[in-house]
PDB file of N, CA and C in Angstrom:
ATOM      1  N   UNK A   1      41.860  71.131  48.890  1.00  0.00           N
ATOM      2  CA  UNK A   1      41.764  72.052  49.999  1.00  0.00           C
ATOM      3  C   UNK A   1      40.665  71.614  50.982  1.00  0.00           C
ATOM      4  N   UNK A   2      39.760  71.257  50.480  1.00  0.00           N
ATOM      5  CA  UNK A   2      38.808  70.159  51.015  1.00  0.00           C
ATOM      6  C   UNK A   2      38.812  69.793  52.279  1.00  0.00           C
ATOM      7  N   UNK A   3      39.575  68.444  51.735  1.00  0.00           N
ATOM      8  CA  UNK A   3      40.168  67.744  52.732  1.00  0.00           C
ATOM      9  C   UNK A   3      41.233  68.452  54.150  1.00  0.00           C
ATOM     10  N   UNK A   4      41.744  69.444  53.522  1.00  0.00           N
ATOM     11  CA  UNK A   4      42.635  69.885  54.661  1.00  0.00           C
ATOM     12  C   UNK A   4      41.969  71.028  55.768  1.00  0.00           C
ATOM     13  N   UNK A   5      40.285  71.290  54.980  1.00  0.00           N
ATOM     14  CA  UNK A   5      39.827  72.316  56.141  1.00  0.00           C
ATOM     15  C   UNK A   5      39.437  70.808  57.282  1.00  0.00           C
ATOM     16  N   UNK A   6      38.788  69.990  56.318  1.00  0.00           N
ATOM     17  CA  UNK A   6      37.956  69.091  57.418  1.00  0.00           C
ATOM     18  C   UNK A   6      39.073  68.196  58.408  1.00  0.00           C
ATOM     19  N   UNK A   7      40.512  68.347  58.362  1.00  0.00           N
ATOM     20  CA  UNK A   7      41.370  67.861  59.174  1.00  0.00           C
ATOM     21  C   UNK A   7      41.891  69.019  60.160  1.00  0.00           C
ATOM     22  N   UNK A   8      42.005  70.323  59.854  1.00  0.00           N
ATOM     23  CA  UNK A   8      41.941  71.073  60.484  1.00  0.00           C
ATOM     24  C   UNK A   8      40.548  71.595  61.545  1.00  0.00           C
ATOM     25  N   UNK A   9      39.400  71.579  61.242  1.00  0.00           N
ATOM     26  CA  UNK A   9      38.555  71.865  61.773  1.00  0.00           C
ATOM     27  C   UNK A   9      38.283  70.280  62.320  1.00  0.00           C
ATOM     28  N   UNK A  10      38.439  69.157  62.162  1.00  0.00           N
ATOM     29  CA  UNK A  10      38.610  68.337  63.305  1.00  0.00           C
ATOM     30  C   UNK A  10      39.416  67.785  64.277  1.00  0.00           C
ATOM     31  N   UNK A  11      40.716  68.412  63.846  1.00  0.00           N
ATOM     32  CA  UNK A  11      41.583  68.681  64.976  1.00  0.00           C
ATOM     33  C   UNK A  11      41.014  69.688  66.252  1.00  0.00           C
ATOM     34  N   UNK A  12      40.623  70.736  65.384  1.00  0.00           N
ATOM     35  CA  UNK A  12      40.297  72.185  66.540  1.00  0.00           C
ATOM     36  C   UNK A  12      38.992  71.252  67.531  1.00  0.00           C
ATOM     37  N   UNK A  13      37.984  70.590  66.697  1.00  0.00           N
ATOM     38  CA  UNK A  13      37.268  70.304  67.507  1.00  0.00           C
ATOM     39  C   UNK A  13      37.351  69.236  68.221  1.00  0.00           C
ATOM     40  N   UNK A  14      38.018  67.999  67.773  1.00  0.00           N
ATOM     41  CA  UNK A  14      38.678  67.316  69.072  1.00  0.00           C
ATOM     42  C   UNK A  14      39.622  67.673  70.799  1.00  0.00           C
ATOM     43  N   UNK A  15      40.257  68.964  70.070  1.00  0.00           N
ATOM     44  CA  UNK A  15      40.443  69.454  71.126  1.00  0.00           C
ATOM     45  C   UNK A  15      39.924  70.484  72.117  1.00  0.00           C
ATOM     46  N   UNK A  16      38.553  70.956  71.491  1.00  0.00           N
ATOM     47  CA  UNK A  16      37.719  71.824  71.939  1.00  0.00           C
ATOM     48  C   UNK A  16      36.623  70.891  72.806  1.00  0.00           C
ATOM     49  N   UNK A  17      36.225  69.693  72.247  1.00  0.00           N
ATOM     50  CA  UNK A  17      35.924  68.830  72.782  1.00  0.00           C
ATOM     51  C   UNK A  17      36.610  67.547  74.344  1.00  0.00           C
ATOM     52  N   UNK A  18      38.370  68.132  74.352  1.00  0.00           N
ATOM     53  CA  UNK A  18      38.637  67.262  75.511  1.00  0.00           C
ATOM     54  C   UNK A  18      38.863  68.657  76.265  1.00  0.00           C
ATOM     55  N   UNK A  19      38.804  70.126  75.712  1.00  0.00           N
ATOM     56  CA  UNK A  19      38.905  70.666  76.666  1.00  0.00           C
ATOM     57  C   UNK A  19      37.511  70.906  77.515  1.00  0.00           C
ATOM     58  N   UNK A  20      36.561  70.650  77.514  1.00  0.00           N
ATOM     59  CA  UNK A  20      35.256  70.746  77.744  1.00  0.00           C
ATOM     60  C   UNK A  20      34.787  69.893  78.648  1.00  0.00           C
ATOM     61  N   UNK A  21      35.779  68.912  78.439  1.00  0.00           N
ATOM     62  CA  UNK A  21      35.636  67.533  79.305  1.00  0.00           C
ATOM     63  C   UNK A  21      36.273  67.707  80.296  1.00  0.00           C
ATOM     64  N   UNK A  22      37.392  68.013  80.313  1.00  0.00           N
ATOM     65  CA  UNK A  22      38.524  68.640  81.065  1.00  0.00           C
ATOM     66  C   UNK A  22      38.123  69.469  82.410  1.00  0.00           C
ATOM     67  N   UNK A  23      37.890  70.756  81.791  1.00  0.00           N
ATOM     68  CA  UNK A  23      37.122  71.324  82.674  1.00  0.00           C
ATOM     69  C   UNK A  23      35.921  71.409  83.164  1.00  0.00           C
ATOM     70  N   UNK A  24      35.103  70.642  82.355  1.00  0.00           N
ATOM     71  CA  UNK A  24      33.556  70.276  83.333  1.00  0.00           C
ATOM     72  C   UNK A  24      34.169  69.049  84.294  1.00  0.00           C
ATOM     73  N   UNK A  25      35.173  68.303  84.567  1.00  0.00           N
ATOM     74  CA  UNK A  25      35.776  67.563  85.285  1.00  0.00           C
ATOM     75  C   UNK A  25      36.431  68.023  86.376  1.00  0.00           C
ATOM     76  N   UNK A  26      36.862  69.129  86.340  1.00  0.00           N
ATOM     77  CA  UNK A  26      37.622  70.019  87.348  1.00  0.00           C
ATOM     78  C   UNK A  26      36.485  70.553  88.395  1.00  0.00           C
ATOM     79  N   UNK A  27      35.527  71.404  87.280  1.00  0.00           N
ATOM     80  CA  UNK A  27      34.330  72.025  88.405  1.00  0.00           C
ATOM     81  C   UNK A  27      33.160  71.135  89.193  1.00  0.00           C
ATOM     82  N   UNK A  28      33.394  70.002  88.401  1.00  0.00           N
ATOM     83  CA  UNK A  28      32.239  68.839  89.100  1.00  0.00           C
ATOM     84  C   UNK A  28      32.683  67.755  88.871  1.00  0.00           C
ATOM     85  N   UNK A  29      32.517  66.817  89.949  1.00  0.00           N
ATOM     86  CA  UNK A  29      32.897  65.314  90.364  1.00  0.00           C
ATOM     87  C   UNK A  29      31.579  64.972  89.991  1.00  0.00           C
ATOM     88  N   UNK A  30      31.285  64.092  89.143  1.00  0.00           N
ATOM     89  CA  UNK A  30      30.105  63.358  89.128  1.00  0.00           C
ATOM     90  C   UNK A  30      30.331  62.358  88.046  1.00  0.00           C
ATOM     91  N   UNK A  31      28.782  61.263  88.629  1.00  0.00           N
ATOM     92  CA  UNK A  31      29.173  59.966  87.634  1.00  0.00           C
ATOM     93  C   UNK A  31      28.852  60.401  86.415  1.00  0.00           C
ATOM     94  N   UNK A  32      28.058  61.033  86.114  1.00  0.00           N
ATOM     95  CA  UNK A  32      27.149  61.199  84.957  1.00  0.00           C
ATOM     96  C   UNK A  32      28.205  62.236  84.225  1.00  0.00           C
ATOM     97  N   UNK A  33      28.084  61.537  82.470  1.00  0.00           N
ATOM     98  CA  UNK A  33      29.077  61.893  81.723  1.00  0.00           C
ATOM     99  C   UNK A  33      28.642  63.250  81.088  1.00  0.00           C
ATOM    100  N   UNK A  34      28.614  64.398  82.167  1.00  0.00           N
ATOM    101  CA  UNK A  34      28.112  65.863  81.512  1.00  0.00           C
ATOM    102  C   UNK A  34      29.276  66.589  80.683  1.00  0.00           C
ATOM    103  N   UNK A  35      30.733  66.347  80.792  1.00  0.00           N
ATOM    104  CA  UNK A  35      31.725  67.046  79.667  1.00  0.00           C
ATOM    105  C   UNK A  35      31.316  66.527  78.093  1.00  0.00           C
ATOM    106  N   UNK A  36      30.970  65.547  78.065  1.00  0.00           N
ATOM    107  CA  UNK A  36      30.558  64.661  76.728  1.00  0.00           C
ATOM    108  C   UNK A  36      29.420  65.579  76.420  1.00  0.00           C
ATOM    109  N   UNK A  37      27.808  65.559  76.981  1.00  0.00           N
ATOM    110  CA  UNK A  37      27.005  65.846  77.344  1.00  0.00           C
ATOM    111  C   UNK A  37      27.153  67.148  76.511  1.00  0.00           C
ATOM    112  N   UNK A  38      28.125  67.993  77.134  1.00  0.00           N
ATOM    113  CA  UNK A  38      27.577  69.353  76.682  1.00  0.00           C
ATOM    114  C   UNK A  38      28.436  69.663  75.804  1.00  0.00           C
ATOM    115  N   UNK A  39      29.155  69.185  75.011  1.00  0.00           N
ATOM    116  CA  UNK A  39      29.973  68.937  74.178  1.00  0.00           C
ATOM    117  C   UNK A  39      29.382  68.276  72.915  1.00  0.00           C
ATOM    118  N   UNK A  40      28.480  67.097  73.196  1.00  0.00           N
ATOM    119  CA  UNK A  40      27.390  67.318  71.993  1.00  0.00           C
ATOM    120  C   UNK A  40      26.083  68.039  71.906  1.00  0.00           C
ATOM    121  N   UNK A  41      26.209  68.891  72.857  1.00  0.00           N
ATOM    122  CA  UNK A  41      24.629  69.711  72.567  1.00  0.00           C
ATOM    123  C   UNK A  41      25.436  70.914  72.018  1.00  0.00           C
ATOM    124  N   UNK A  42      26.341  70.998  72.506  1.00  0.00           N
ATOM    125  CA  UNK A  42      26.962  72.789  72.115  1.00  0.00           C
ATOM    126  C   UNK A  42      26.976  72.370  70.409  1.00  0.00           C
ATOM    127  N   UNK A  43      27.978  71.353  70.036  1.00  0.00           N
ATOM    128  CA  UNK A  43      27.692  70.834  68.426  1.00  0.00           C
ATOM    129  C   UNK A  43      26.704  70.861  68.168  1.00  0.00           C
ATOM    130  N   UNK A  44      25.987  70.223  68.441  1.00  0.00           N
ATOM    131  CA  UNK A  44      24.206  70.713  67.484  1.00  0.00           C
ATOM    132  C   UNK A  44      23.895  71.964  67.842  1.00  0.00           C
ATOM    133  N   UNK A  45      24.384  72.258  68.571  1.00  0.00           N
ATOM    134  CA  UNK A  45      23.868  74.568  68.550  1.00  0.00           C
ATOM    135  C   UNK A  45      24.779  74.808  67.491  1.00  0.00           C
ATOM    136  N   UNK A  46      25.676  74.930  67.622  1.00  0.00           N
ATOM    137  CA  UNK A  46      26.977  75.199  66.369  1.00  0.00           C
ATOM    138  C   UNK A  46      26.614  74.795  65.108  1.00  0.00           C
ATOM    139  N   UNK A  47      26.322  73.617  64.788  1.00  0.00           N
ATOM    140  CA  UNK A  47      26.270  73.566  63.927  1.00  0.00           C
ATOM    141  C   UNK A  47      24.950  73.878  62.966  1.00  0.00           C
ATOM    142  N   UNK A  48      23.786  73.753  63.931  1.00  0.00           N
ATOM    143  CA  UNK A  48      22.564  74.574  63.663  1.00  0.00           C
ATOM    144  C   UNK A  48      22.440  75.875  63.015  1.00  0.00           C
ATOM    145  N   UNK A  49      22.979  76.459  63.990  1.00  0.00           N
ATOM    146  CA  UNK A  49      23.755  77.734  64.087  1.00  0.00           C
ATOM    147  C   UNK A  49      24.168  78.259  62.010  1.00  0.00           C
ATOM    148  N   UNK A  50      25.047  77.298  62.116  1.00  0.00           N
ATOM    149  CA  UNK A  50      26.105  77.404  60.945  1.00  0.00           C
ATOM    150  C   UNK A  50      25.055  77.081  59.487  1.00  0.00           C
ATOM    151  N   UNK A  51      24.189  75.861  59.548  1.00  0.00           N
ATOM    152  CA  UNK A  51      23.538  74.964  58.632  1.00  0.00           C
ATOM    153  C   UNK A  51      22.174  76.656  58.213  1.00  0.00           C
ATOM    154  N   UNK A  52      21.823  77.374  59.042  1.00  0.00           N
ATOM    155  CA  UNK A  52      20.713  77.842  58.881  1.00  0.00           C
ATOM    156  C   UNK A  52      21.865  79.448  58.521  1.00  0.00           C
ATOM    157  N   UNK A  53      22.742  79.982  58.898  1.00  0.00           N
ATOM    158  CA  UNK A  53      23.456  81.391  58.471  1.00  0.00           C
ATOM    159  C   UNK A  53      24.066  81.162  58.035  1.00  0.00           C
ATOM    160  N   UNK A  54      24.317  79.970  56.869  1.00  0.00           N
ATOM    161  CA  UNK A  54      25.652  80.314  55.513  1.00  0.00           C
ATOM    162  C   UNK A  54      25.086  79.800  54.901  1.00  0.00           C
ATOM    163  N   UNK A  55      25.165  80.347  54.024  1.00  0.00           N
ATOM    164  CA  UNK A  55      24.898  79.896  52.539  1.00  0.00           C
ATOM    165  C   UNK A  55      25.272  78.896  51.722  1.00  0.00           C
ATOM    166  N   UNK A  56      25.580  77.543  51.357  1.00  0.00           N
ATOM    167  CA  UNK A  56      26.362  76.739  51.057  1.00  0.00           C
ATOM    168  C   UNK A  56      26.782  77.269  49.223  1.00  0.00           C
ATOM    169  N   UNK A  57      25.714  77.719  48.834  1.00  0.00           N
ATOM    170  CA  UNK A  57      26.382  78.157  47.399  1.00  0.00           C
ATOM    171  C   UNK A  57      26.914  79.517  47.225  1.00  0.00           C
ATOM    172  N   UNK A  58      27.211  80.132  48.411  1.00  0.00           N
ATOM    173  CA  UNK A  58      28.058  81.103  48.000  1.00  0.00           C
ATOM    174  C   UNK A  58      29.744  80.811  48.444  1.00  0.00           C
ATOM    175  N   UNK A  59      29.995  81.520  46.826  1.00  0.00           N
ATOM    176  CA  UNK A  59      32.002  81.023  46.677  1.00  0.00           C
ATOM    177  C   UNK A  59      32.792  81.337  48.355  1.00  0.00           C
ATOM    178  N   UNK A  60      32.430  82.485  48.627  1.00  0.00           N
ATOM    179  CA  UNK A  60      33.018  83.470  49.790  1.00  0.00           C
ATOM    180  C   UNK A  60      33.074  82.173  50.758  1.00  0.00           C
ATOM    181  N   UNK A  61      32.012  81.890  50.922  1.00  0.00           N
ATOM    182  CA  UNK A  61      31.715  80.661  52.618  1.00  0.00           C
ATOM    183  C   UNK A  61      32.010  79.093  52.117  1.00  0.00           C
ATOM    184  N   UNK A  62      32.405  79.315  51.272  1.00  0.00           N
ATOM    185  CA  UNK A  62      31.890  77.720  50.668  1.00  0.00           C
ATOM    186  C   UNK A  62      33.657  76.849  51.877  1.00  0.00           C
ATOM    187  N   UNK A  63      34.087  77.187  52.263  1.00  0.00           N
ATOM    188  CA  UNK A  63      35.433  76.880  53.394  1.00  0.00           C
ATOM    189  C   UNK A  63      34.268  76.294  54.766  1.00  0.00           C
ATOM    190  N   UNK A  64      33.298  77.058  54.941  1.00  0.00           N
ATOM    191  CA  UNK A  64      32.919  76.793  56.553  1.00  0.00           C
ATOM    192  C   UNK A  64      31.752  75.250  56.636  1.00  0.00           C
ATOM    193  N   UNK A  65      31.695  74.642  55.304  1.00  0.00           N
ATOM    194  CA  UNK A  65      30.981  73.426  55.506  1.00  0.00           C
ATOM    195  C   UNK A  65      32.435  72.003  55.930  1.00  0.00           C
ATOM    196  N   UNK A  66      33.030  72.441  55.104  1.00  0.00           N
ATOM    197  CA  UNK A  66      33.848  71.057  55.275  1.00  0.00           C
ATOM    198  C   UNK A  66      34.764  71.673  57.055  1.00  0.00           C
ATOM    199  N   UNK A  67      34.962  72.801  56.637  1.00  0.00           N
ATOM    200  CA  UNK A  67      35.883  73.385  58.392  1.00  0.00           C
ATOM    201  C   UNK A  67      34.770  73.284  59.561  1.00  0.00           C
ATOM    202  N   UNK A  68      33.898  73.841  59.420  1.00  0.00           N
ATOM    203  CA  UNK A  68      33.467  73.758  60.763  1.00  0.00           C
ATOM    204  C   UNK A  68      32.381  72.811  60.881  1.00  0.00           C
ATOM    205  N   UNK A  69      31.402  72.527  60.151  1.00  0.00           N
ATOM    206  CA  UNK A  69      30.415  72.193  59.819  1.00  0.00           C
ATOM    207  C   UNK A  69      30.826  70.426  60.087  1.00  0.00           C
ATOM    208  N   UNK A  70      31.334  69.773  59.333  1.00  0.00           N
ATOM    209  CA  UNK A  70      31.806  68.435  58.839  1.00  0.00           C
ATOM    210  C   UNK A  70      33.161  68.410  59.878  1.00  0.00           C
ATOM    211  N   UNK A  71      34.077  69.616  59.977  1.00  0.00           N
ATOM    212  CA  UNK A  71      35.465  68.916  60.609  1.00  0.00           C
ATOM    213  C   UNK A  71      34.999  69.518  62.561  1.00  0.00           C
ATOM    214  N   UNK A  72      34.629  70.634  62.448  1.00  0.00           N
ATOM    215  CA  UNK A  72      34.826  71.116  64.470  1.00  0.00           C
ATOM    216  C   UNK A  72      33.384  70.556  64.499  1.00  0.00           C
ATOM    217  N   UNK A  73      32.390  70.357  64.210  1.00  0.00           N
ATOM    218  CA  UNK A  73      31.204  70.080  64.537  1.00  0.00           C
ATOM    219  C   UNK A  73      31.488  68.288  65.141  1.00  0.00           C
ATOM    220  N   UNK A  74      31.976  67.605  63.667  1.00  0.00           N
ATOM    221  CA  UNK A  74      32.063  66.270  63.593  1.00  0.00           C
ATOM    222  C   UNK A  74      33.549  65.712  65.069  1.00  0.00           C
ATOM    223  N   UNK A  75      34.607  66.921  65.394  1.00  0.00           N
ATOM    224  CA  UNK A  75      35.563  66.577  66.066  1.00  0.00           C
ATOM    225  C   UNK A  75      34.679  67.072  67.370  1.00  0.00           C
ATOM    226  N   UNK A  76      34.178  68.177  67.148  1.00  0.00           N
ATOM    227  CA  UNK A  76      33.513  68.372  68.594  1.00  0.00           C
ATOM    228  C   UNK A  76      32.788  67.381  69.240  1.00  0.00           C
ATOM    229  N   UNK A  77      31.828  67.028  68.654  1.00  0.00           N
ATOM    230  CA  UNK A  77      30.399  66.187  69.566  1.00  0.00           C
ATOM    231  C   UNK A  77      31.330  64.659  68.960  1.00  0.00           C
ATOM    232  N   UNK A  78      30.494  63.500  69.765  1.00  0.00           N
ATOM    233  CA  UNK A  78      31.742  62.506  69.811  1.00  0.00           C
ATOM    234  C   UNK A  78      30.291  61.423  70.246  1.00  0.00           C
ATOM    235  N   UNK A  79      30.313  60.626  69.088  1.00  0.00           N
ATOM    236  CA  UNK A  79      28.678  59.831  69.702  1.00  0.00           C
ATOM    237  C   UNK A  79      29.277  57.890  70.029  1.00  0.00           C
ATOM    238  N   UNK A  80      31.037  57.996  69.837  1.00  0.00           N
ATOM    239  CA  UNK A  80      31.428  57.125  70.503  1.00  0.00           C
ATOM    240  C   UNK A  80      31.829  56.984  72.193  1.00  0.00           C
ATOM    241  N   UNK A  81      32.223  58.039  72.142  1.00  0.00           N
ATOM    242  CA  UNK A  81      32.386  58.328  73.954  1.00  0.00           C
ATOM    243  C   UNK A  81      31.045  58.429  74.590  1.00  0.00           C
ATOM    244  N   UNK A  82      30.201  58.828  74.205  1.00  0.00           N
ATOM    245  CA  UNK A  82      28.847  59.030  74.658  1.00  0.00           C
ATOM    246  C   UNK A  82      27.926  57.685  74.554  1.00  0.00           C
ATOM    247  N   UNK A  83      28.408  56.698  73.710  1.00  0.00           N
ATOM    248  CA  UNK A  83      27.930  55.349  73.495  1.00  0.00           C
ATOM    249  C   UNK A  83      28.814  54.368  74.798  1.00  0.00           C
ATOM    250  N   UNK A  84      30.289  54.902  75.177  1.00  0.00           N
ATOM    251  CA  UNK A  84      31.053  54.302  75.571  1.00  0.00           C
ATOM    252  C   UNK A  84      30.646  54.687  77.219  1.00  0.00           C
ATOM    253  N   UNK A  85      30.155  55.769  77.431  1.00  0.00           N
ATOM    254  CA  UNK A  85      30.440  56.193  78.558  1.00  0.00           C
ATOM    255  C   UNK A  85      28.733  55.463  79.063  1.00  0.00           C
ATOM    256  N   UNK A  86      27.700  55.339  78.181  1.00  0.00           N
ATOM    257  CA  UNK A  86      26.320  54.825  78.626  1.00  0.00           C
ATOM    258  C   UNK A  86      26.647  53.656  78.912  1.00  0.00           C
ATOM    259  N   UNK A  87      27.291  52.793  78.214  1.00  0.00           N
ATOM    260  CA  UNK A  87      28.155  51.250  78.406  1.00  0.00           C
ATOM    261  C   UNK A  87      28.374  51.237  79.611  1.00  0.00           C
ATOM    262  N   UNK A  88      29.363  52.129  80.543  1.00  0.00           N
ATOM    263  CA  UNK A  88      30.060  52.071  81.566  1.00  0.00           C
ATOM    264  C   UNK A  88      28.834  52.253  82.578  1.00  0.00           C
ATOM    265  N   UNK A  89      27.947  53.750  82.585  1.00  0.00           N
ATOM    266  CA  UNK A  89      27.253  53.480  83.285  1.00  0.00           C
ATOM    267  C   UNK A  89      26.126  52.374  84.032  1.00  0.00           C
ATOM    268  N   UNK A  90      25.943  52.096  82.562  1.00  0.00           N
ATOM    269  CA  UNK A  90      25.202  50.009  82.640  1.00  0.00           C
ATOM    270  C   UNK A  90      26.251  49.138  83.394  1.00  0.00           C
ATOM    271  N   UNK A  91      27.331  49.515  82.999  1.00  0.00           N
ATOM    272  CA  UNK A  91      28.012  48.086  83.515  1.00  0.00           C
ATOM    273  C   UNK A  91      28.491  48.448  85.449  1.00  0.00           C
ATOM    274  N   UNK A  92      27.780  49.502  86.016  1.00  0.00           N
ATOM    275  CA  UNK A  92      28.746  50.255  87.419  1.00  0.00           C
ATOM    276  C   UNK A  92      26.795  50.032  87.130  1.00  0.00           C
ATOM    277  N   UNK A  93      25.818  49.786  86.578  1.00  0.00           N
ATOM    278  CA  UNK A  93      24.456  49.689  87.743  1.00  0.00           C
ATOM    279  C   UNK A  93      23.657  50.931  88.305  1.00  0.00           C
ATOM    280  N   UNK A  94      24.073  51.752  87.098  1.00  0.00           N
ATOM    281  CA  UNK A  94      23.784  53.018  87.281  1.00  0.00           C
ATOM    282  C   UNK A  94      22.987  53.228  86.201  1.00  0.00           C
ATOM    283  N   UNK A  95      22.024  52.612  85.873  1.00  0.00           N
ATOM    284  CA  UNK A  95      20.685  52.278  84.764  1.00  0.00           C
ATOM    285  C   UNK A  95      19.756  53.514  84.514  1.00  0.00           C
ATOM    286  N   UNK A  96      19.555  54.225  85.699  1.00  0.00           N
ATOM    287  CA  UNK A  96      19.026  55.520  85.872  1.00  0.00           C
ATOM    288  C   UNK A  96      19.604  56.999  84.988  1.00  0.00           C
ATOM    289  N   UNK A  97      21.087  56.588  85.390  1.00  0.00           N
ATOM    290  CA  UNK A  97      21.541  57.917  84.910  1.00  0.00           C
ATOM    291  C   UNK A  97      22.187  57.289  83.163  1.00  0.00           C
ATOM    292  N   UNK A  98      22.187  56.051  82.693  1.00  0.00           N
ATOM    293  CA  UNK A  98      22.697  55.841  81.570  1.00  0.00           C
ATOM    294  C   UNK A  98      21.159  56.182  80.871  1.00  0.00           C
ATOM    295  N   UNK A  99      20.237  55.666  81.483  1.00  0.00           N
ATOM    296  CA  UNK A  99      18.945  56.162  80.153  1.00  0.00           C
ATOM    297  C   UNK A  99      18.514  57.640  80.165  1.00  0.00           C
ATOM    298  N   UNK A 100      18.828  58.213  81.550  1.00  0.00           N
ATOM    299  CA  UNK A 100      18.733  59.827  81.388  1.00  0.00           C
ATOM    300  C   UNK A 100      19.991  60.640  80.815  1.00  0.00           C
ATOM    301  N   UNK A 101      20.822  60.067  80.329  1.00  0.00           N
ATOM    302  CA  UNK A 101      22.358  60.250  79.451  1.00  0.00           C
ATOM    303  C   UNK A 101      21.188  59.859  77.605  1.00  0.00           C
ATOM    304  N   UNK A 102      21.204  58.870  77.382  1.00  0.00           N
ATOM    305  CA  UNK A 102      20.900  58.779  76.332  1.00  0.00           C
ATOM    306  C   UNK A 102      19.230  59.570  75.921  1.00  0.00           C
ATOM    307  N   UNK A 103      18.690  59.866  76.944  1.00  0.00           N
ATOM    308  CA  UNK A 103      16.965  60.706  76.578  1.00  0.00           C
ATOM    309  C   UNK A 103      17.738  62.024  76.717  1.00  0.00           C
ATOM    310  N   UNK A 104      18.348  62.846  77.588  1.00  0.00           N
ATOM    311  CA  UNK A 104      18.782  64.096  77.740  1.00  0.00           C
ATOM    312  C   UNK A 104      19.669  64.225  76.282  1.00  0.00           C
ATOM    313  N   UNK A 105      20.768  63.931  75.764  1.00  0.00           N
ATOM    314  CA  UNK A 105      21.794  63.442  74.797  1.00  0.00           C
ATOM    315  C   UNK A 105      20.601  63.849  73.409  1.00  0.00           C
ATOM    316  N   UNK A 106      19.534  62.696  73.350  1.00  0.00           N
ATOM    317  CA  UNK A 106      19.075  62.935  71.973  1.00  0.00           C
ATOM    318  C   UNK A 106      17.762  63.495  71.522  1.00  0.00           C
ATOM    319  N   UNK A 107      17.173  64.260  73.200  1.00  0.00           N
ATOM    320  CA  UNK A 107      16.293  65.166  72.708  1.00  0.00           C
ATOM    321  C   UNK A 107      16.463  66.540  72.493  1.00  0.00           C
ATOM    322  N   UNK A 108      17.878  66.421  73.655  1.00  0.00           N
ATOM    323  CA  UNK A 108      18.056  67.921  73.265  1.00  0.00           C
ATOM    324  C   UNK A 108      18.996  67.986  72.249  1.00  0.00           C
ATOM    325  N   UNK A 109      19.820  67.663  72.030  1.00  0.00           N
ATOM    326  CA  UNK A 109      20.528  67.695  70.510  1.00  0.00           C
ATOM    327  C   UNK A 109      19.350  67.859  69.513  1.00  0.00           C
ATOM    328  N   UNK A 110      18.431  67.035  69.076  1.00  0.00           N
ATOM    329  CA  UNK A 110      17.419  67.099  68.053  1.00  0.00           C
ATOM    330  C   UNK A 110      16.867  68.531  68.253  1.00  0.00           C
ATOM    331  N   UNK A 111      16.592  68.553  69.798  1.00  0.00           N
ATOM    332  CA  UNK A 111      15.641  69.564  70.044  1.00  0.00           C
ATOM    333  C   UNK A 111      16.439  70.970  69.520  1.00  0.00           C
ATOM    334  N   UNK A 112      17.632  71.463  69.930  1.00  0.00           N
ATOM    335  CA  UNK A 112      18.253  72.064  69.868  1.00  0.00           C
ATOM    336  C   UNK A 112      18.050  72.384  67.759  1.00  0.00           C
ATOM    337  N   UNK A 113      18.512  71.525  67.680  1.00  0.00           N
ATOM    338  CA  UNK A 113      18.785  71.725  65.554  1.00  0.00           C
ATOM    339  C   UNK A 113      17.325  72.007  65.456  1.00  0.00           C
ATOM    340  N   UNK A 114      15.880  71.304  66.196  1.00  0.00           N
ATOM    341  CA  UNK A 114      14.846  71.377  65.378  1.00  0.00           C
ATOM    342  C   UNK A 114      14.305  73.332  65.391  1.00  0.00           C
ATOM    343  N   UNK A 115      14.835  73.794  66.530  1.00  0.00           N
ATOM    344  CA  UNK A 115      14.634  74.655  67.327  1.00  0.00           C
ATOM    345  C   UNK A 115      14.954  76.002  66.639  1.00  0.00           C
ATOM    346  N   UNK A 116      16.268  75.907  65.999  1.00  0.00           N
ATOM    347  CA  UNK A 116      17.268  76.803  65.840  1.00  0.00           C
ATOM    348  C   UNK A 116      16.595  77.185  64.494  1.00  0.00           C
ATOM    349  N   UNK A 117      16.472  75.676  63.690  1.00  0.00           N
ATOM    350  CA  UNK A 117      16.038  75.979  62.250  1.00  0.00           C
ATOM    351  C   UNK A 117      15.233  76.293  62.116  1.00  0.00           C
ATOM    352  N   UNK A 118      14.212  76.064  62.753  1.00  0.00           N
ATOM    353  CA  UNK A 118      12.505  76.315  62.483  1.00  0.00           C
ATOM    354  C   UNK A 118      12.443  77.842  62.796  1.00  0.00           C
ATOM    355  N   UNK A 119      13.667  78.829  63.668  1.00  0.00           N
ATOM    356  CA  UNK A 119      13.157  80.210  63.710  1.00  0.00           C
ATOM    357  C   UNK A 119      13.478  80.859  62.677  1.00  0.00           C
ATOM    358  N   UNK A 120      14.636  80.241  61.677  1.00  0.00           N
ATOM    359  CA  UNK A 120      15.507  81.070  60.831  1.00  0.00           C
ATOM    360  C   UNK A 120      14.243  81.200  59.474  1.00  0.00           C
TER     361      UNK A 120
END
């Protein structure tokens, strides 16, 4: 059963993840890869979120590590597109916004989990 939350909950979050992209694409034209962007910060809130209010040894919840935790967390945030998309910005000479992609990307993600846990 395992296995079939963490294919289900990374289905949901792959597609929770291109819809995010999707529509931060619709409301803003820009170079800088912000659908990615907030698509892995919302995952580290989520899953912060999740890691600090469930319990992993209780029977009842023991479904929401491999579903959301491991499958929408892991389908949501995406640290190949976000590797792929800093690539692109290097290679278009846009050096500025690829190192403020990768400092924005992994302080606030960290910041975000260090943040969440330390109040619980």
């Amino acid at each position: 059963m395992t296995y079939l939350y963490i294919f289900l909950g990374g289905g949901l979050g792959s597609l929770a993840r291109f819809g995010v992209g999707k529509g931060v694409g619709v409301l803003m034209q820009t170079n800088f890869p912000l659908g990615t962007l907030l698509s892995n910060i919302l995952a580290c809130a989520i899953l912060a979120l999740l890691v600090v209010g469930v319990n992993p040894q209780n029977e009842e919840t023991s479904w929401v590590q491999p579903l959301l935790i491991v499958g929408f967390c892991g389908g949501f945030s995406t640290f190949s597109t976000f590797s792929n998309e800093t690539f692109q910005l290097l290679d278009q000479g846009n050096t500025f916004f690829a190192i403020l992609n990768i400092l924005i990307s992994v302080a606030v993600g960290i910041g975000l989990i260090f943040l969440i846990r330390s109040r619980a």
